[in-house]
Protein backbone atom coordinates (compact mmCIF):
# COMPACT_ATOMS: atom_id res chain seq x y z
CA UNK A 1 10.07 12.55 -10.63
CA UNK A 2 10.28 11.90 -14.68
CA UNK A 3 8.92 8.83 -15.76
CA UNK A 4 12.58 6.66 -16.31
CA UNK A 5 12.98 7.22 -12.46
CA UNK A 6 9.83 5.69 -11.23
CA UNK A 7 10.53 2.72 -13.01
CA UNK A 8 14.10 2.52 -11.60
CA UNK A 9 13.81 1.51 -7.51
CA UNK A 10 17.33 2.89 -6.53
CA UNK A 11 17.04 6.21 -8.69
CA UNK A 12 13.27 6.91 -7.23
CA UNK A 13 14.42 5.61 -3.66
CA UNK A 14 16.80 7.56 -3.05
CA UNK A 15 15.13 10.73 -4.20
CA UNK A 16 12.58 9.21 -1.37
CA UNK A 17 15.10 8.91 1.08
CA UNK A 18 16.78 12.39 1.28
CA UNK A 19 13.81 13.58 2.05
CA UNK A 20 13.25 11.56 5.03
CA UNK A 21 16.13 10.86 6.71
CA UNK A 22 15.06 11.79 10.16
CA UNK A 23 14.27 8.37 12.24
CA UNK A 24 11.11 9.74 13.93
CA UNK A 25 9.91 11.14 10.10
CA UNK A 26 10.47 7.75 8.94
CA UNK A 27 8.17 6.17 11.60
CA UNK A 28 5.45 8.47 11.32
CA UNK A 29 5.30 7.64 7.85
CA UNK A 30 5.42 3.94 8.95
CA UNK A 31 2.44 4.04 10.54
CA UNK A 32 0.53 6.59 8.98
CA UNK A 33 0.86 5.61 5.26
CA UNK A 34 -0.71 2.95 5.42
CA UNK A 35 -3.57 4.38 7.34
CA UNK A 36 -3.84 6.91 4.12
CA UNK A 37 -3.99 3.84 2.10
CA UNK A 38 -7.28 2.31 4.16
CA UNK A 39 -8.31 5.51 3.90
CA UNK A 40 -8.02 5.68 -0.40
CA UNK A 41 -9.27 2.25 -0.22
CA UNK A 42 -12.71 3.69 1.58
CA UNK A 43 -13.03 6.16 -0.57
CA UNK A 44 -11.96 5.04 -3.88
CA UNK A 45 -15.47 2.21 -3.07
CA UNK A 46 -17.74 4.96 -3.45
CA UNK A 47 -17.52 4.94 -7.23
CA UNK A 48 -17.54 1.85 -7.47
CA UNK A 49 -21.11 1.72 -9.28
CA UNK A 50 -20.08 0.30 -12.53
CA UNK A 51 -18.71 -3.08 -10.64
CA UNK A 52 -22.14 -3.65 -9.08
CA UNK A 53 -23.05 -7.33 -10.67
CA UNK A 54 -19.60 -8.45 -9.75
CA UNK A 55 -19.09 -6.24 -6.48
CA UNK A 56 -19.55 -9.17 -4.07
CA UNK A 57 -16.45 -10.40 -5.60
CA UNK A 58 -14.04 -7.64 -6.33
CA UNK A 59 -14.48 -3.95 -5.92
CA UNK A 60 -12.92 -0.79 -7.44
CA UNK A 61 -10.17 -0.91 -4.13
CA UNK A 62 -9.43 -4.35 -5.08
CA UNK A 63 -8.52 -3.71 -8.49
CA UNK A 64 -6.53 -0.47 -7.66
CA UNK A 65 -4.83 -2.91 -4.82
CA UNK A 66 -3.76 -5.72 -7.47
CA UNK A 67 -2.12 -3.06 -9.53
CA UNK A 68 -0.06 -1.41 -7.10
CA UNK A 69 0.69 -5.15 -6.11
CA UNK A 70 1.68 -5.59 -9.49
CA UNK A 71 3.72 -2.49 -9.63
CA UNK A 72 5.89 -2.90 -6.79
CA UNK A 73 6.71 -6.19 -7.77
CA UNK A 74 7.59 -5.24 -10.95
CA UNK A 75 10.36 -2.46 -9.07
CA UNK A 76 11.49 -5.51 -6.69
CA UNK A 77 10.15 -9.09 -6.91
CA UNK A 78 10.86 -10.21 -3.09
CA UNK A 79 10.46 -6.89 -1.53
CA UNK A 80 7.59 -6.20 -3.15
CA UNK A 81 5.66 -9.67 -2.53
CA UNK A 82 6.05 -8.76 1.53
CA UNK A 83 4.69 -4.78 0.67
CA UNK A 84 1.99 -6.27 -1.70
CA UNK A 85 0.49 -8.46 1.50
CA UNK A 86 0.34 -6.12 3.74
CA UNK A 87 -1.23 -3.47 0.77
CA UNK A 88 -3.59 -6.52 -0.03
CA UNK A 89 -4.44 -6.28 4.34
CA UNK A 90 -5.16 -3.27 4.30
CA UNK A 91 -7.37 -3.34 1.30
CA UNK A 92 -8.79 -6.20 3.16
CA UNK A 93 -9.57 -4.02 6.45
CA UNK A 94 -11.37 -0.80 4.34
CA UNK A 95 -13.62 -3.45 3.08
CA UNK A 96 -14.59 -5.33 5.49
CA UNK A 97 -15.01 -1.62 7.77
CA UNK A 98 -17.57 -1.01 4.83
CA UNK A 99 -18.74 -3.78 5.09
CA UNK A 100 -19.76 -3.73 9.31
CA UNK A 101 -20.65 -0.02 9.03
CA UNK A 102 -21.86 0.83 5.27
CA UNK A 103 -20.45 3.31 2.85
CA UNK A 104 -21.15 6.32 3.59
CA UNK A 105 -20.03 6.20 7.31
CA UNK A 106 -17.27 4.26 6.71
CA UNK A 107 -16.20 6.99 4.18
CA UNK A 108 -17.07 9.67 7.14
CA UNK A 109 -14.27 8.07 9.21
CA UNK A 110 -11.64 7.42 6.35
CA UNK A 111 -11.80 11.22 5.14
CA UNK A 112 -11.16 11.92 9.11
CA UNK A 113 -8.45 9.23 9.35
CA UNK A 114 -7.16 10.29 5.82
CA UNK A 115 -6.88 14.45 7.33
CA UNK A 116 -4.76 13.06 10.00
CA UNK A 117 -2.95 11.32 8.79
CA UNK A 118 -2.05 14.02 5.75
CA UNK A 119 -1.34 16.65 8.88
CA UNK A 120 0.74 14.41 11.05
CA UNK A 121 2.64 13.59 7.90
CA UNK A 122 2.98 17.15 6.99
CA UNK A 123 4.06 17.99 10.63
CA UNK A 124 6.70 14.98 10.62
CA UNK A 125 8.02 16.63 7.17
CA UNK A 126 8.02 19.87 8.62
CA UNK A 127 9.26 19.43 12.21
CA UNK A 128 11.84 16.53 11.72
CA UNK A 129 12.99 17.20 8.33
CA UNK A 130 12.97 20.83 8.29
CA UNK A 131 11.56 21.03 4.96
CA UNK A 132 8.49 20.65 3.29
CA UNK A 133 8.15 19.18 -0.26
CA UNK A 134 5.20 17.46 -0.36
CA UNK A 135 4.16 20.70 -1.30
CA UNK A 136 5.43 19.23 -4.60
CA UNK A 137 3.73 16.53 -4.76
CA UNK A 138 1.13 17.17 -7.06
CA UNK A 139 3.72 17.65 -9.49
CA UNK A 140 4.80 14.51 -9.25
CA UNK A 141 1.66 12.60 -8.18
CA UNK A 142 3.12 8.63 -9.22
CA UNK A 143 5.89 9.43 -7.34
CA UNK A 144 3.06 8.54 -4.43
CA UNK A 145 2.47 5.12 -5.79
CA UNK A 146 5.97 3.76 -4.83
CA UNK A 147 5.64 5.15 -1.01
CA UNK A 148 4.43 1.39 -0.18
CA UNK A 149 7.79 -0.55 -1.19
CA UNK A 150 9.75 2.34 0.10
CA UNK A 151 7.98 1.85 3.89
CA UNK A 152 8.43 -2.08 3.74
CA UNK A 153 12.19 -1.33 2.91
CA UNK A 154 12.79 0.79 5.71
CA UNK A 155 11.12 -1.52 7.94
CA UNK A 156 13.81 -4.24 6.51
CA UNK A 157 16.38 -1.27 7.33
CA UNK A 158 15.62 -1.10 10.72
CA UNK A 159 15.71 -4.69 11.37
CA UNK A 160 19.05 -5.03 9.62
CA UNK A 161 17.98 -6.95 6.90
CA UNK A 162 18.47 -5.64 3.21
CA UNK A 163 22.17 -4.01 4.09
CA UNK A 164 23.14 -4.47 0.28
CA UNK A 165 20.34 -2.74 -0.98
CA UNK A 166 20.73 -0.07 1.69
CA UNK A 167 24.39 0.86 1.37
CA UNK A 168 23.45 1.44 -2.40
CA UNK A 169 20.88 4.01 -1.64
CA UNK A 170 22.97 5.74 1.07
CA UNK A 171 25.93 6.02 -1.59
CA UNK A 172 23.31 7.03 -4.08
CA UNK A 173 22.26 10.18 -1.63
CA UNK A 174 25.13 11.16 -0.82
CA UNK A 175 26.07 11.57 -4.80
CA UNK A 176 22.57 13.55 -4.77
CA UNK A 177 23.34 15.77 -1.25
CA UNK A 178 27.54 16.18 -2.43
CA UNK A 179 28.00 15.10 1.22
């Protein structure tokens, strides 16, 4: 994903979207990205070192929270006010599990939780889809940071709401697929 797309929601949405157009894909990924998010929010607390004199009030997670909150509001005002509170939740959750159980074990669990949820993600790719390319990924590692937005909208999907927006994507991969 070049740069110009990931600042463009329909272009980088619908290069999201034709790679998961399978309805049981779509709610794996539903439920398990955000549990890789707790998971990055556990673990991105560990260096979190250089915040110590002002740790009681915002942490490493919280920053990295704000500016994906920042981000997908930038791609979509409205949608991305609903994806930023449930992102600001979850960033919520990993810190107050850190704080009931301490660091290290709460970063124990969330490299478990984070491995499951990376293999049932895989296996929903795999299985559903019939393709893999998050073996791409890594080439294209900010394409990762607009996954949030892109869950909230298919949540909207399901639920009818959004049809606008969603007829534009569908028309836009279709153009991509030649279908």
């Amino acid at each position: 994903m070049t740069s110009h797309r990931l600042f463009n929601l329909r272009e980088a949405y619908s290069l999201y979207a034709v790679h998961h157009s399978n309805h049981i894909n779509k709610i794996i990924h539903i439920l398990f990205i955000p549990c890789t998010m707790f998971s990055v929010f556990i673990l991105i607390n560990n260096y979190g070192d250089y915040f110590e004199p002002i740790k009681k009030y915002i942490n490493l997670s919280t920053i990295f929270a704000l500016l994906l909150c920042a981000y997908v509001c930038y791609l979509d005002c409205k949608i991305g006010l609903i994806t930023s509170a449930w992102i600001l939740m979850t960033n919520y959750l990993a810190n107050t599990k850190i704080e009931d159980i301490g660091i290290s074990r709460a970063s124990s669990d969330g490299v478990k939780l984070l491995a499951i949820a990376l293999v049932v993600l895989l296996l929903g790719h795999l299985i559903f889809e019939g393709v893999s390319h998050t073996f791409s990924l890594p080439a294209e590692p900010l394409a990762m940071f607009v996954v949030p937005l892109f869950i909230t909208y298919e949540v909207l999907f399901f639920f009818g709401h959004c049809k606008d927006t969603q007829i534009l994507i569908y028309s836009k991969i279709n153009s991509y697929c030649n279908c």
